[in-house]
Protein backbone atom coordinates (compact mmCIF):
# COMPACT_ATOMS: atom_id res chain seq x y z
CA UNK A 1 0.00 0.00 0.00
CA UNK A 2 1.43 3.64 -0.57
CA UNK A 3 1.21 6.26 1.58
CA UNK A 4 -2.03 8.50 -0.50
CA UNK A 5 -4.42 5.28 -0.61
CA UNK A 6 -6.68 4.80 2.04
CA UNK A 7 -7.13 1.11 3.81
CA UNK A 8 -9.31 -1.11 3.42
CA UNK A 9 -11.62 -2.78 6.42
CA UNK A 10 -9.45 -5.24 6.31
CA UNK A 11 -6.22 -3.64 6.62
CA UNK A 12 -7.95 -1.31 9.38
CA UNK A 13 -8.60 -3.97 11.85
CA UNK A 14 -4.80 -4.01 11.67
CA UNK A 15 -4.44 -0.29 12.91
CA UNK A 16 -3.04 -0.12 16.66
CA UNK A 17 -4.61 3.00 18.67
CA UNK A 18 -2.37 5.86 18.78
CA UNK A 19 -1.52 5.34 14.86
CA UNK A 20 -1.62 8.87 13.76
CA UNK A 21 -4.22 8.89 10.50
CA UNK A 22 -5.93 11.56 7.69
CA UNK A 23 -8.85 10.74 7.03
CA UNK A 24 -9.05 11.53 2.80
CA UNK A 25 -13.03 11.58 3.47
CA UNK A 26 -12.73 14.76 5.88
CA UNK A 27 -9.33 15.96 5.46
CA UNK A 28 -8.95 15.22 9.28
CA UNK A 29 -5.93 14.15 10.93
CA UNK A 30 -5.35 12.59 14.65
CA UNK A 31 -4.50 9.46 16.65
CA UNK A 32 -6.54 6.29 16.47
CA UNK A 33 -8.67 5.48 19.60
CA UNK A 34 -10.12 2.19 18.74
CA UNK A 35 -10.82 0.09 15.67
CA UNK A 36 -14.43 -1.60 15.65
CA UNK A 37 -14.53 -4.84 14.50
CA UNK A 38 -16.93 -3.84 11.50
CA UNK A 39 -13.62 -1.49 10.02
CA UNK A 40 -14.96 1.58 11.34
CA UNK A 41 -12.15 3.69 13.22
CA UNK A 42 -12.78 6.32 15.77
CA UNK A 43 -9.72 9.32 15.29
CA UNK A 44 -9.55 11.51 17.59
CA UNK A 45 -7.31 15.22 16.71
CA UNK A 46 -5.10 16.75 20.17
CA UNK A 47 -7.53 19.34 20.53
CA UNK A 48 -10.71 16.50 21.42
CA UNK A 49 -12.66 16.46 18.43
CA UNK A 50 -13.45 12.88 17.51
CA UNK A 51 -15.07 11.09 14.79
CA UNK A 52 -15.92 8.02 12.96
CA UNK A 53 -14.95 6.75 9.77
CA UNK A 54 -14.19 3.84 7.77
CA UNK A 55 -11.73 5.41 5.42
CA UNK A 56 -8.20 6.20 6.51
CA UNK A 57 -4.44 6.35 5.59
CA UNK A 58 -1.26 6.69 7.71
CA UNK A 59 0.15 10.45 8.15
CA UNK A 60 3.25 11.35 6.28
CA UNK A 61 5.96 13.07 7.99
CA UNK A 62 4.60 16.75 7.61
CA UNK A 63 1.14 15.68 8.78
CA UNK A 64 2.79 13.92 11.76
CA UNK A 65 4.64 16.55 12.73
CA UNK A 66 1.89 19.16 12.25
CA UNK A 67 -0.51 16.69 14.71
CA UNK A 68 3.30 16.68 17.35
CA UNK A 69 2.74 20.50 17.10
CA UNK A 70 -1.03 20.53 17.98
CA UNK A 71 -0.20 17.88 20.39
CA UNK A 72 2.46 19.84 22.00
CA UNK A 73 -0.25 23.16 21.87
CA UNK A 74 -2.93 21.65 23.69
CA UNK A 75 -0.59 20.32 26.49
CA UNK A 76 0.62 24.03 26.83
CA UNK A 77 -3.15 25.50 26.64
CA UNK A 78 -4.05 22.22 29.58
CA UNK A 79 -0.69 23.40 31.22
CA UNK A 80 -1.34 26.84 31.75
CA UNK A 81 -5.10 26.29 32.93
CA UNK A 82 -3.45 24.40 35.82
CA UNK A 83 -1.47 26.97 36.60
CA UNK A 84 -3.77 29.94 36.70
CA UNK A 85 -5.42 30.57 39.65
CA UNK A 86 -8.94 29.83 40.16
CA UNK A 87 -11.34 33.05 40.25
């Protein structure tokens, strides 16, 4: 398989969670949560927005390190709320 086709239902039983994914459908990118067993795949991006789909292909290197970025963001954003002190 190359890296711009999405899987099958087959193939996607074979996804671990954490696998970071686009979804071609959407144009949505994040981390696998689970994989049902009828091929559809719940994604979820670092900011908590989560779908289903059925249709996905692995991230390339950009789109990895663009989801490490917004990974790295929210931690700050979930940081700093900790920090502040309450009203």
């Amino acid at each position: 398989m190359n890296g711009r086709m999405a899987l099958s239902a087959a193939e996607a039983l074979d996804i671990a969670p954490g696998t970071m994914v686009v979804d071609p459908v959407t144009g949505g990118m994040g981390r696998v949560r689970s994989v049902a067993t009828n091929g559809m795949i719940s994604v979820e991006h670092p900011n908590g927005y989560a779908w289903k789909t059925c249709a996905v292909r692995p991230a390339n290197s950009i789109e990895r390190l663009n989801l490490l970025a917004a990974d790295a963001a929210q931690a700050s954003r979930a940081h700093h709320r900790a920090d502040s002190p309450a009203p």
